[in-house]
Protein backbone atom coordinates (compact mmCIF):
# COMPACT_ATOMS: atom_id res chain seq x y z
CA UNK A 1 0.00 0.00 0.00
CA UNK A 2 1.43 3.15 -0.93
CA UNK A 3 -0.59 5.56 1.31
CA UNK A 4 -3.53 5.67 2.85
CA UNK A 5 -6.08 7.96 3.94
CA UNK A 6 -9.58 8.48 5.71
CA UNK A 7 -12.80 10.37 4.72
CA UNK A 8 -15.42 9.13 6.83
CA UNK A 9 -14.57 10.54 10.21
CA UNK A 10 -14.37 6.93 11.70
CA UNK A 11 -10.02 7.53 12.01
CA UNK A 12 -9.52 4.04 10.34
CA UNK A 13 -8.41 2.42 7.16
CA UNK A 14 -8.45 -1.03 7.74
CA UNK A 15 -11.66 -2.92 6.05
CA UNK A 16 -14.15 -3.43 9.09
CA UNK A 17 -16.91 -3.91 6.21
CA UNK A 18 -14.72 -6.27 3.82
CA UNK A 19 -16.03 -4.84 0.63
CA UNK A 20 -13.05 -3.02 -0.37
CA UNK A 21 -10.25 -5.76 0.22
CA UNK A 22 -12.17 -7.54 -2.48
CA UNK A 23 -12.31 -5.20 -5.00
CA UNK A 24 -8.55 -4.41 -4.37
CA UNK A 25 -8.02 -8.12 -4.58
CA UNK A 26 -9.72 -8.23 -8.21
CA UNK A 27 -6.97 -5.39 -9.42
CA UNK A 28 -3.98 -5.88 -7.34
CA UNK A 29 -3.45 -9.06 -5.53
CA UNK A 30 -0.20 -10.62 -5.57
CA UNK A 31 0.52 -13.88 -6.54
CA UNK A 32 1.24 -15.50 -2.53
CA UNK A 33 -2.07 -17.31 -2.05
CA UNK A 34 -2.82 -20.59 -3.42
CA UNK A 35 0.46 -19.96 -5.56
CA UNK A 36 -0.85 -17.63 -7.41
CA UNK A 37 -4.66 -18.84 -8.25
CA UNK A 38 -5.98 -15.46 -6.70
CA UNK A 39 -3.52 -12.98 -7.96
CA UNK A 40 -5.07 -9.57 -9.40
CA UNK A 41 -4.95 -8.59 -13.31
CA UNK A 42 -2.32 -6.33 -12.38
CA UNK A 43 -0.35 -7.65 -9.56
CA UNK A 44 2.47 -4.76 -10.09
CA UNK A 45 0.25 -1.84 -9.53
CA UNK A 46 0.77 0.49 -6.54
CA UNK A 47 -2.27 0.76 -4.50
CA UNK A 48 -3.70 3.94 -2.67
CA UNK A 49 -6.17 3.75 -0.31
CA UNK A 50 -8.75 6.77 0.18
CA UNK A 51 -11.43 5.15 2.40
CA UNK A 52 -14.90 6.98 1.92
CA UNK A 53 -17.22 4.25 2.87
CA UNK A 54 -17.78 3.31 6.71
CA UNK A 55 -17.84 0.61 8.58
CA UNK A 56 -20.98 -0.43 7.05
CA UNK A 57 -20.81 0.51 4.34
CA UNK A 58 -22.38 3.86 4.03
CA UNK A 59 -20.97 7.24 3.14
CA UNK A 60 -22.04 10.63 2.02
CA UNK A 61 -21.72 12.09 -1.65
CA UNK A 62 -19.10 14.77 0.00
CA UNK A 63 -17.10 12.04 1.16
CA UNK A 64 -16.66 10.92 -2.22
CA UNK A 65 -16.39 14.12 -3.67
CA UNK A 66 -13.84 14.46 -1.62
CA UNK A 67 -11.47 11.66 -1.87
CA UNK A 68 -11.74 12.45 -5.84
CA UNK A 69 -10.43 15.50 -5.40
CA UNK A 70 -7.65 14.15 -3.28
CA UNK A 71 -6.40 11.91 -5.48
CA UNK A 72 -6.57 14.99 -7.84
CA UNK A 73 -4.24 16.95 -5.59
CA UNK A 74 -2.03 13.80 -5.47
CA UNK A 75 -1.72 13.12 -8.69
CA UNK A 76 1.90 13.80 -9.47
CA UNK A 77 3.43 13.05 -5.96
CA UNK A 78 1.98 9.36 -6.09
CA UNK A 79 1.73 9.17 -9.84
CA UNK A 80 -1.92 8.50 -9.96
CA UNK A 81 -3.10 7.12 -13.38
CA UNK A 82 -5.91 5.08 -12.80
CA UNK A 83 -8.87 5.51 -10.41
CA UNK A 84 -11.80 2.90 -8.81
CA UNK A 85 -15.13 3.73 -7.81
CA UNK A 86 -17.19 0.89 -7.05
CA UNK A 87 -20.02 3.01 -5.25
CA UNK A 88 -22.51 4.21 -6.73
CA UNK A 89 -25.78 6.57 -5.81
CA UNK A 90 -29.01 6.28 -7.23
CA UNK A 91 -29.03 9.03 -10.21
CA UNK A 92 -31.30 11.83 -10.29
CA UNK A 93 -29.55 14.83 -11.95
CA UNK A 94 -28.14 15.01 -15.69
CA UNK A 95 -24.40 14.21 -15.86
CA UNK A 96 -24.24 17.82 -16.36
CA UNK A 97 -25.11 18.86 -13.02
CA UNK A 98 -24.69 15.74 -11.06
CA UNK A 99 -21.63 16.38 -8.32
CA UNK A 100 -20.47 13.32 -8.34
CA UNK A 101 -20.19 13.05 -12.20
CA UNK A 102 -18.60 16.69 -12.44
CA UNK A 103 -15.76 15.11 -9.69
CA UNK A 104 -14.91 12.28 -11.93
CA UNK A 105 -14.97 14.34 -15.05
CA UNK A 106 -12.12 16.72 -12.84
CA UNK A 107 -10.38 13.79 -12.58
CA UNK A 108 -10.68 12.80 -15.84
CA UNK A 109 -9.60 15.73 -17.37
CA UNK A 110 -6.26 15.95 -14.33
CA UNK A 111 -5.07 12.96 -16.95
CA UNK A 112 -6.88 10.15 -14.69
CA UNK A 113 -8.45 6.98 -15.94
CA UNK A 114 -11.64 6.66 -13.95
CA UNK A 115 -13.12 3.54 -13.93
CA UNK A 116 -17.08 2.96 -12.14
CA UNK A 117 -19.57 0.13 -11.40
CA UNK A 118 -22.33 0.70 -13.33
CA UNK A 119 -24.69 -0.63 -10.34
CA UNK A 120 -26.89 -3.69 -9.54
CA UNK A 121 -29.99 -2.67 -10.58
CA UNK A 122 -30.71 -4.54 -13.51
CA UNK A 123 -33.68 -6.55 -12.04
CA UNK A 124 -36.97 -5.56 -10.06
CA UNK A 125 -37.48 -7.10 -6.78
CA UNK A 126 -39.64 -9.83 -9.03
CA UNK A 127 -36.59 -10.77 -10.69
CA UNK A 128 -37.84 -9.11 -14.09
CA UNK A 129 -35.14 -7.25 -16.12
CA UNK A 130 -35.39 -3.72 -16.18
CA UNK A 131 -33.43 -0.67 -17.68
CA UNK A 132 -32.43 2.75 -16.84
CA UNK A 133 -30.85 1.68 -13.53
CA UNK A 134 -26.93 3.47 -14.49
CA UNK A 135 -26.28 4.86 -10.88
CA UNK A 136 -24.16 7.81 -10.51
CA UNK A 137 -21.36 8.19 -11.31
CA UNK A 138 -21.68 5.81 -13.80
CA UNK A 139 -23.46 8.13 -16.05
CA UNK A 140 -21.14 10.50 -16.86
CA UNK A 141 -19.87 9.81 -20.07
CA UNK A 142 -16.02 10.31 -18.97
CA UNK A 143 -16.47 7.50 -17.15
CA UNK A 144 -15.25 3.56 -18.40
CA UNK A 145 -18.85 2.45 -16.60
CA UNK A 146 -18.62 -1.66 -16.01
CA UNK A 147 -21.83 -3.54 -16.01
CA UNK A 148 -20.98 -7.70 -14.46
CA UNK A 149 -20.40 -10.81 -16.42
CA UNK A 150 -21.36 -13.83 -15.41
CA UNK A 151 -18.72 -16.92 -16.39
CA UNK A 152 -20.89 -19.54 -14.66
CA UNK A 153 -17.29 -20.76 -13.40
CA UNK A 154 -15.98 -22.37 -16.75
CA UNK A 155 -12.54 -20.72 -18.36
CA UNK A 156 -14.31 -20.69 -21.87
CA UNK A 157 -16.78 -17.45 -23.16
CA UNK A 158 -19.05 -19.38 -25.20
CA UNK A 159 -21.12 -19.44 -22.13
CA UNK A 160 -20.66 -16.23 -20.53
CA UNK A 161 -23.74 -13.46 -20.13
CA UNK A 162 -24.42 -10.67 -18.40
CA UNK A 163 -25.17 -10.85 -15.10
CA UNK A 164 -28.82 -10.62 -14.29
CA UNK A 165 -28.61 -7.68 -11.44
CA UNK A 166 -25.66 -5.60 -13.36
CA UNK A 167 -27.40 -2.23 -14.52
CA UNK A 168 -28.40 -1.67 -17.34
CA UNK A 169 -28.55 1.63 -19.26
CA UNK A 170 -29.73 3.81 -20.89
CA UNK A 171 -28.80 6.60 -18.27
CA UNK A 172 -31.94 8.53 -16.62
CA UNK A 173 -30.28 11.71 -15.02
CA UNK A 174 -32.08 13.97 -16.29
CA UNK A 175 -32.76 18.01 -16.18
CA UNK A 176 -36.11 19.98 -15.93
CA UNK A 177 -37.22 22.72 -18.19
CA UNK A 178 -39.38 25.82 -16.93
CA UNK A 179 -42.21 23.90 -17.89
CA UNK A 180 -41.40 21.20 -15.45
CA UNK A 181 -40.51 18.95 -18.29
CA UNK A 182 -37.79 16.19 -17.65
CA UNK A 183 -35.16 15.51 -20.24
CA UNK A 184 -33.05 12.53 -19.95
CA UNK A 185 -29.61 12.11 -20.50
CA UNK A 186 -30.67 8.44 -21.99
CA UNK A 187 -26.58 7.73 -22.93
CA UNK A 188 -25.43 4.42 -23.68
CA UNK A 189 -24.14 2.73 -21.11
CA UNK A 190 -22.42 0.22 -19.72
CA UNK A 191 -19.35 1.03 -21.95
CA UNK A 192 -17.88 -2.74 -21.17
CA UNK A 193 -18.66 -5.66 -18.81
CA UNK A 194 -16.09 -7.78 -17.23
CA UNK A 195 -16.43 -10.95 -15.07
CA UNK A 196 -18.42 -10.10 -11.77
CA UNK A 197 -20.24 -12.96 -10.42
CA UNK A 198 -18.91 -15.26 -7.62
CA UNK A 199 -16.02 -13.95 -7.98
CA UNK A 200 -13.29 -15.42 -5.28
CA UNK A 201 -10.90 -12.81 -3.15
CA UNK A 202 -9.50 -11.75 -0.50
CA UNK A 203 -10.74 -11.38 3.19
CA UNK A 204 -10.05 -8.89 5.86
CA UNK A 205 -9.83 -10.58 8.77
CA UNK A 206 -13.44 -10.61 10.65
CA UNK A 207 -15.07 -8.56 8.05
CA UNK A 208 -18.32 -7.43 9.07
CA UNK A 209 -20.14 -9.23 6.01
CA UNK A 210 -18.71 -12.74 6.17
CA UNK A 211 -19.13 -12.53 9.65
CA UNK A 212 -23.00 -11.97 9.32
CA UNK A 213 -22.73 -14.48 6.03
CA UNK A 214 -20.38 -16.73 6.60
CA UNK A 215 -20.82 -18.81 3.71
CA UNK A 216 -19.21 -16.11 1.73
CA UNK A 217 -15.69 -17.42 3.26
CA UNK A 218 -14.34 -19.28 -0.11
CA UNK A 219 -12.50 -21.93 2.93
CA UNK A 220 -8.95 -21.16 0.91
CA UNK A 221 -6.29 -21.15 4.14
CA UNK A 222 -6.67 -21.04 8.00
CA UNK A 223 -3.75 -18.42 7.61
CA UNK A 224 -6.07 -15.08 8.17
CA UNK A 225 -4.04 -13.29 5.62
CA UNK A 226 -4.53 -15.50 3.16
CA UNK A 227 -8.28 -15.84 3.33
CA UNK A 228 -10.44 -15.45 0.09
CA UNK A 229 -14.31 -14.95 -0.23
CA UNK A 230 -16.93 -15.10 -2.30
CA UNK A 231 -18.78 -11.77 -3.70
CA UNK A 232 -20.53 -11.05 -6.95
CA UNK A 233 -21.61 -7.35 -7.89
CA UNK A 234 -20.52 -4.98 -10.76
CA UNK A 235 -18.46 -3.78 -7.85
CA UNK A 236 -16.23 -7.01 -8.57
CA UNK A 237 -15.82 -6.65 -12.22
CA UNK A 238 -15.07 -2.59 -12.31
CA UNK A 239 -11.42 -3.55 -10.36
CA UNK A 240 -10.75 -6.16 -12.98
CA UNK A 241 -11.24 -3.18 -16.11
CA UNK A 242 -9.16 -0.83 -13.47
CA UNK A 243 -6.42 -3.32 -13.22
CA UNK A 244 -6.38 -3.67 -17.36
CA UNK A 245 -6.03 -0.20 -17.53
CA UNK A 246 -3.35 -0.33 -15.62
CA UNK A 247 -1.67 -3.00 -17.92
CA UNK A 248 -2.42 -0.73 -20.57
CA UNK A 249 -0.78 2.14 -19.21
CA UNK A 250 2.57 0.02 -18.57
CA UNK A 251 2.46 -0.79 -22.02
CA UNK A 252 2.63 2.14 -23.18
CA UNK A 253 2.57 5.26 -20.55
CA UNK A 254 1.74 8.09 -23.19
CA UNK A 255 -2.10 7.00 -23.90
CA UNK A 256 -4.92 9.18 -22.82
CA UNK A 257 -7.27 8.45 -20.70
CA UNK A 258 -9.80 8.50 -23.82
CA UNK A 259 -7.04 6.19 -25.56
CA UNK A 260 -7.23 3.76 -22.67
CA UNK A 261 -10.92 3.57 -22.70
CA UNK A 262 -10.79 3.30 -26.42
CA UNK A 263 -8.23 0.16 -26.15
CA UNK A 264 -10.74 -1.49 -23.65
CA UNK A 265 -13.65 -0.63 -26.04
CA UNK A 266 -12.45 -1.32 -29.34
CA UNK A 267 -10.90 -4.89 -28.17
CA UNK A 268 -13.67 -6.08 -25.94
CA UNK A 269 -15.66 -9.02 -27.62
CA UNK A 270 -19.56 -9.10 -27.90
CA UNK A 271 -21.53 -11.38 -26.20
CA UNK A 272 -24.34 -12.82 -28.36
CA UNK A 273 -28.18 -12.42 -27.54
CA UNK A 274 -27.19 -9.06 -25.17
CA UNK A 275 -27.88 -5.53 -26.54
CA UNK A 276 -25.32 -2.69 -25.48
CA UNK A 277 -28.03 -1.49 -23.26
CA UNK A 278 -26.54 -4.74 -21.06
CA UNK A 279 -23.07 -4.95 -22.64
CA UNK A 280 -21.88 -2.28 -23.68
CA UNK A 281 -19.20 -3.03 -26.24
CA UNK A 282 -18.69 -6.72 -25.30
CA UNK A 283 -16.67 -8.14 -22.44
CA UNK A 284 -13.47 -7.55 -21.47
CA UNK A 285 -10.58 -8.47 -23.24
CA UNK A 286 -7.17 -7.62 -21.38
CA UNK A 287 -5.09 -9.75 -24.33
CA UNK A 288 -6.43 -7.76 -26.88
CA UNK A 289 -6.41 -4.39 -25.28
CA UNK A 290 -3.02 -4.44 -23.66
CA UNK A 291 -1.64 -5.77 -27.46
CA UNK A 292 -3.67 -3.03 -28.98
CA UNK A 293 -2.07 -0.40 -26.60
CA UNK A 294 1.79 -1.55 -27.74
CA UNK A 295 1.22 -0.86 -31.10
CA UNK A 296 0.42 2.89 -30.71
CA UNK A 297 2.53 5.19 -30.65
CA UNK A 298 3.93 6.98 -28.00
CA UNK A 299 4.80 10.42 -29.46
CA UNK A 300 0.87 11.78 -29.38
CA UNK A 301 1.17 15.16 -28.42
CA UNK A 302 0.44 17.18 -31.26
CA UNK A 303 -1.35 14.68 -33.12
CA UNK A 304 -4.42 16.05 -35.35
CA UNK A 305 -7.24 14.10 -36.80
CA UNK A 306 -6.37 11.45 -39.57
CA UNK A 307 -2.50 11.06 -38.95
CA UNK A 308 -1.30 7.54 -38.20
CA UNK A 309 -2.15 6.43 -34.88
CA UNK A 310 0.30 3.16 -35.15
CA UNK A 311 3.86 2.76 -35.22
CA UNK A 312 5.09 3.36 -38.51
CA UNK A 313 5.33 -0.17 -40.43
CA UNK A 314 2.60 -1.49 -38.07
CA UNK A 315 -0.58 -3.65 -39.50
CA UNK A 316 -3.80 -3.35 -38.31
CA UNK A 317 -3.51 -5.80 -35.30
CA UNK A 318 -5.26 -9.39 -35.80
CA UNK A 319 -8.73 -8.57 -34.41
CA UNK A 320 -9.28 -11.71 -32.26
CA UNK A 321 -8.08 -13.12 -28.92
CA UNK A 322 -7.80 -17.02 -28.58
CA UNK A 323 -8.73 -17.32 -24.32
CA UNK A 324 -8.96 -20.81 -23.28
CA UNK A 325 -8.47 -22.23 -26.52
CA UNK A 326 -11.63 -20.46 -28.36
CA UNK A 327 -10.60 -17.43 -30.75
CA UNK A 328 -13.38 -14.69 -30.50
CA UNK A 329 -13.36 -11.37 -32.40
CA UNK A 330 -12.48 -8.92 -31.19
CA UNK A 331 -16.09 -6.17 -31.29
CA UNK A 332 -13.92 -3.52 -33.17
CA UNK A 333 -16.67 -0.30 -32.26
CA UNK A 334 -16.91 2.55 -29.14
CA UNK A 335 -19.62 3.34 -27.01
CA UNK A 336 -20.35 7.24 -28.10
CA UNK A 337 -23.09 8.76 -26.36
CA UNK A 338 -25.82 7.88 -28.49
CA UNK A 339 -24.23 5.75 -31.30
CA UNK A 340 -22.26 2.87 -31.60
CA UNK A 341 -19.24 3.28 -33.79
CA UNK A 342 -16.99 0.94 -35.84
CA UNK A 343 -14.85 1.15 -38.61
CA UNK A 344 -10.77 0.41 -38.90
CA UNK A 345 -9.68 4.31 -38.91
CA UNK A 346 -10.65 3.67 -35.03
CA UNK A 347 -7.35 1.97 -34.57
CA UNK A 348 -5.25 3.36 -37.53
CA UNK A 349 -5.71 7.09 -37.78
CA UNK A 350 -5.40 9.54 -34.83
CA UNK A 351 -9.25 10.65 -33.87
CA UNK A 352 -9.89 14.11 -32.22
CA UNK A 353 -11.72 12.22 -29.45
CA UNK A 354 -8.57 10.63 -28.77
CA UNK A 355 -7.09 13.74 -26.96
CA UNK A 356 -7.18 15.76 -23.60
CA UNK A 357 -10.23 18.39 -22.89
CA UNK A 358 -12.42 16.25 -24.71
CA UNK A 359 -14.92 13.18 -23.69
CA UNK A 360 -15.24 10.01 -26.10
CA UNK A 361 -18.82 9.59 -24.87
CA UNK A 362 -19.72 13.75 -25.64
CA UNK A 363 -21.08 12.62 -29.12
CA UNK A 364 -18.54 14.05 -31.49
CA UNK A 365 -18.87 12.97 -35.01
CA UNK A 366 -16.34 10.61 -36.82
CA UNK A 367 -15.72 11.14 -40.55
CA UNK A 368 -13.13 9.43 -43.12
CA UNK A 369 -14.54 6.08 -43.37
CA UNK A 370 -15.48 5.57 -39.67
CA UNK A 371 -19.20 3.95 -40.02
CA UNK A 372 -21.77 5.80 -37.69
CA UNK A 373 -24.26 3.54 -36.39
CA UNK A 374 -27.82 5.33 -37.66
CA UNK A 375 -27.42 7.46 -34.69
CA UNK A 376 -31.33 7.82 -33.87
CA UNK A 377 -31.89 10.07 -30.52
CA UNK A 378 -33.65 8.47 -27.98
CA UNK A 379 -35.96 11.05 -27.30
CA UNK A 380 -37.20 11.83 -23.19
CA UNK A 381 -38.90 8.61 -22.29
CA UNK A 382 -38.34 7.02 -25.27
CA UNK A 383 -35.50 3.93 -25.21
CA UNK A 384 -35.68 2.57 -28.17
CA UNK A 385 -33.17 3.50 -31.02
CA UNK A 386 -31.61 1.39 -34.00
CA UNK A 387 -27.98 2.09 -33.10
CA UNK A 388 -29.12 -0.48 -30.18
CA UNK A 389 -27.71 -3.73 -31.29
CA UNK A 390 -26.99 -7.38 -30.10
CA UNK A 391 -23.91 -9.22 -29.88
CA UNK A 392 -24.83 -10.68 -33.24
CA UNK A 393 -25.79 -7.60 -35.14
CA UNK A 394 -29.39 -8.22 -34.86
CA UNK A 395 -31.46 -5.29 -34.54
CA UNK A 396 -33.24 -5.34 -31.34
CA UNK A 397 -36.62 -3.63 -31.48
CA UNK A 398 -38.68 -4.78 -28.48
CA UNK A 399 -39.83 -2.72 -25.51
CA UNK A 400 -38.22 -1.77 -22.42
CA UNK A 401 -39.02 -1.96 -19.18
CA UNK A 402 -37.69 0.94 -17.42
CA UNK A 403 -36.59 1.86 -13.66
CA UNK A 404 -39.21 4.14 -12.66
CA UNK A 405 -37.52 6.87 -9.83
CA UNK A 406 -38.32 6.02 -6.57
CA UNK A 407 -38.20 1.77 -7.37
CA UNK A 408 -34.44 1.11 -8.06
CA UNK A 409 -32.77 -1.51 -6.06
CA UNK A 410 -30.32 -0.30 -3.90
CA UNK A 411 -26.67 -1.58 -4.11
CA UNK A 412 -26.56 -4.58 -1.69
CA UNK A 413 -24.35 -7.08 -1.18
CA UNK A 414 -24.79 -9.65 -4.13
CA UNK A 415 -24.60 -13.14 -3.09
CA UNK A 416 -24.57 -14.87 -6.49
CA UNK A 417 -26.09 -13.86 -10.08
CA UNK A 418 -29.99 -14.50 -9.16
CA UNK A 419 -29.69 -13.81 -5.07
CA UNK A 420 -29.74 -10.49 -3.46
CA UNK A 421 -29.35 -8.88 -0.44
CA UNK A 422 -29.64 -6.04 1.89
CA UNK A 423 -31.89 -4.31 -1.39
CA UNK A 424 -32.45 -0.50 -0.75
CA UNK A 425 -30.69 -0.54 2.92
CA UNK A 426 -27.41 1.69 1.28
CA UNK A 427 -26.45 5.66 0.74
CA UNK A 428 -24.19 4.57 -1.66
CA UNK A 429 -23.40 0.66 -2.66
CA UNK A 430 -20.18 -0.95 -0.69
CA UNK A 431 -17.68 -1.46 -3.12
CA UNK A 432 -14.58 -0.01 -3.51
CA UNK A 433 -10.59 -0.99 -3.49
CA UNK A 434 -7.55 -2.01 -1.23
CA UNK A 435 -4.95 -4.28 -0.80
CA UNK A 436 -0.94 -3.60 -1.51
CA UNK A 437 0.96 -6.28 -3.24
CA UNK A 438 1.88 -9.22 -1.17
CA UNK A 439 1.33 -7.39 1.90
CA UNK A 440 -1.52 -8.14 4.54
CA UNK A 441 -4.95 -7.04 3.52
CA UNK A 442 -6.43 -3.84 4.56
CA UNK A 443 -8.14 -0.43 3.63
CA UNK A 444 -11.14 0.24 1.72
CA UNK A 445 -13.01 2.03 -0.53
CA UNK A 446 -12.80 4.40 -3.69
CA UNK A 447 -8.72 3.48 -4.14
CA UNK A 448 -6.83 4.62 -6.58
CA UNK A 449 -4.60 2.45 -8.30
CA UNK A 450 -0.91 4.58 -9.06
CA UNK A 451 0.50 2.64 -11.75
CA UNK A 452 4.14 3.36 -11.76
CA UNK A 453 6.82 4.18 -14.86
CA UNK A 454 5.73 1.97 -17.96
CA UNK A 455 7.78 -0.34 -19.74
CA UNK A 456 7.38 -1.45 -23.21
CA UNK A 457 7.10 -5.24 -21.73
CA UNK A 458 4.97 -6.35 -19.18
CA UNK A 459 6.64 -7.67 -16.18
């Protein structure tokens, strides 16, 4: 752990609540338990943990607020490229106005990749799917927002899905006009999904929830410090997209934080019979996007629209990942506000969405060969648009149910894809990061993962 710091008044940061040792176990564990079967996607990474969350749990928006602007301050003395939120608050306000949203986009545009949980709101408390349940600040468009996978424990994909609680979009913030008229945001979102469900991590020592559900304790060791548990939650698979950005970024230091999203984006592979409404551009592909990432170049600053974006000589990459012996492709498209947008130039010629002081989800136009999806609007309170498509390129033109305000699940503790807990009992939901490398677990919540000087192999 490189430092560590409180927000909630309590004068701790250990993890009383256990939440956050898991998360930071999903990006950062090192390889010491189980030789190695646990280890984090990116065991190298420096850890910081800013603890925002209480013992339960629980914090305030200002609490938040204010360990993002922290790690803002921070930036340069702990080298602070990539940050986790897995909290989340229901969302009421437009990204525009939302506080929490304008913190991350601060952040975002200090240089920081920041990396949210998208929520677990995807079902009603009947078990039905529903939509429009993005929390904040998963919303803002800035963002890399992670919706859950579930892997139903095999290696393979073929029979991966989305989780049935992760969130699903499109984002209802919305603002009111003088006539007391709402307009939604209604972005696309997720932006990717990663694995989520069940996932197996470490334990702080008496945690407060597998203490009150024990059968979370995975039974790994008797040695305290090497305890793992069970958790499932988009809280679990945000970590594992912070800790590929991370990769990324030792690949190759000089990409943007727009750049890193893109990598994750443009490389994750589409799940078939899920709309990006659920998926966003596919699951998460850390072969594909930390391959991608070498191939760019590193001298960026300057570049305009349309000049090369690879290394001189360089092909377009192979767009496919073999991952447990089954080669997938590779989605090749962004998440862009409203539209969903694919085309080669994406990965071969320098984009203007690709630099600082601007957003990749703000809804700027591509030109010079990049296809637009059709780009329809979805209008306030209405969610259906043709640039909404399924993992197999199917148009998807049934209804949505959406999350009326006042109905949305809160952020509980998820026990498995299907089981629930502790629905509408939390502030914000209880997920968050901490754990240093090979060092006994502690801290929690809204950590920020410092990944140090970049090499161009990864270690």
């Amino acid at each position: 752990m490189s430092y560590s710091i409180d927000f909630t008044g309590e004068g701790r940061t250990d993890d009383p609540y256990g939440h956050g040792t898991h998360v930071a176990g999903m990006a950062a564990a090192g390889p010491h338990v189980s030789t190695g079967a646990y280890t984090g996607v990116a065991a190298a990474a420096n850890l910081i943990n800013v603890r925002v969350l209480n013992s339960l749990g629980q914090g305030s928006t200002s609490n938040v607020i204010a360990g993002i602007d922290w790690c803002i301050a921070n930036q340069a003395a702990y080298n602070i490229r990539v940050m986790n939120l897995s909290l989340g608050a229901t969302a009421v306000d437009s990204y525009l106005n939302d506080p929490l949203c304008l913190a991350v986009r601060r952040a975002f545009d200090a240089g920081i990749v920041v990396v949210v949980a998208a929520g677990n709101a995807g079902k009603d408390a009947n078990g039905n799917k529903i939509y429009g349940g993005i929390h904040s600040p998963g919303i803002e468009p800035s963002a890399i927002t992670v919706g859950a996978a579930n892997t139903f424990g095999t290696d393979a994909r073929t029979d991966d899905g989305v989780a049935t609680y992760s969130s699903r979009g499109p984002t209802r913030g919305y603002t009111t006009d003088a006539s007391g008229v709402n307009h939604y945001d209604n972005l696309i979102k997720p932006d990717l999904i990663a694995p989520g469900n069940q996932m197996i991590e470490a334990l702080s020592p008496g945690n407060y929830l597998v203490t009150t559900t024990p059968t979370l304790d995975a039974g790994v060791s008797a040695n305290a410090h090497h305890e793992e548990m069970y958790l499932s939650g988009t809280s679990m698979a945000t970590p594992a997209v912070a800790g590929a950005a991370a990769l990324i970024l030792q690949r190759n230091s000089s990409l943007t934080p727009n750049l890193v999203k893109a990598a994750l984006e443009y490389t994750a592979q589409p799940l078939t019979g899920f709309n990006n409404l659920e998926q966003g551009a596919g699951l998460l592909n850390v072969e594909g996007a930390v391959r991608l990432a070498g191939l760019i170049r590193t001298d960026l600053a300057g570049r305009v629209k349309g000049d090369p974006l690879l290394y001189s000589g360089c092909a377009v990459p192979t767009r496919s990942s073999t991952i447990a012996g089954v080669t997938s492709p590779w989605g090749g498209a962004l998440m862009q506000k409203w539209n969903y947008i694919t085309g080669t130039n994406l990965i071969t010629q320098y984009q203007g969405i690709y630099g600082t002081g601007v957003v990749l989800g703000d809804g700027v136009i591509l030109s010079n060969g990049v296809i637009l999806g059709d780009g329809v609007v979805l209008g306030d309170s209405v969610v259906l648009s043709d640039g909404v498509v399924l993992g197999d390129s199917t148009a998807w033109a049934n209804s949505l149910t959406l999350v009326v305000q006042g109905v949305v699940l809160g952020d509980g503790v998820v026990l498995g894809d299907g089981v629930v807990v502790s629905d509408s009992v939390l502030s914000l939901s209880p997920t968050s990061m901490a754990l240093a490398n090979s060092a006994p677990v502690k801290g929690d919540n809204t950590k920020k993962m410092a990944a140090k000087a970049c090499s161009t192999t990864l270690k």
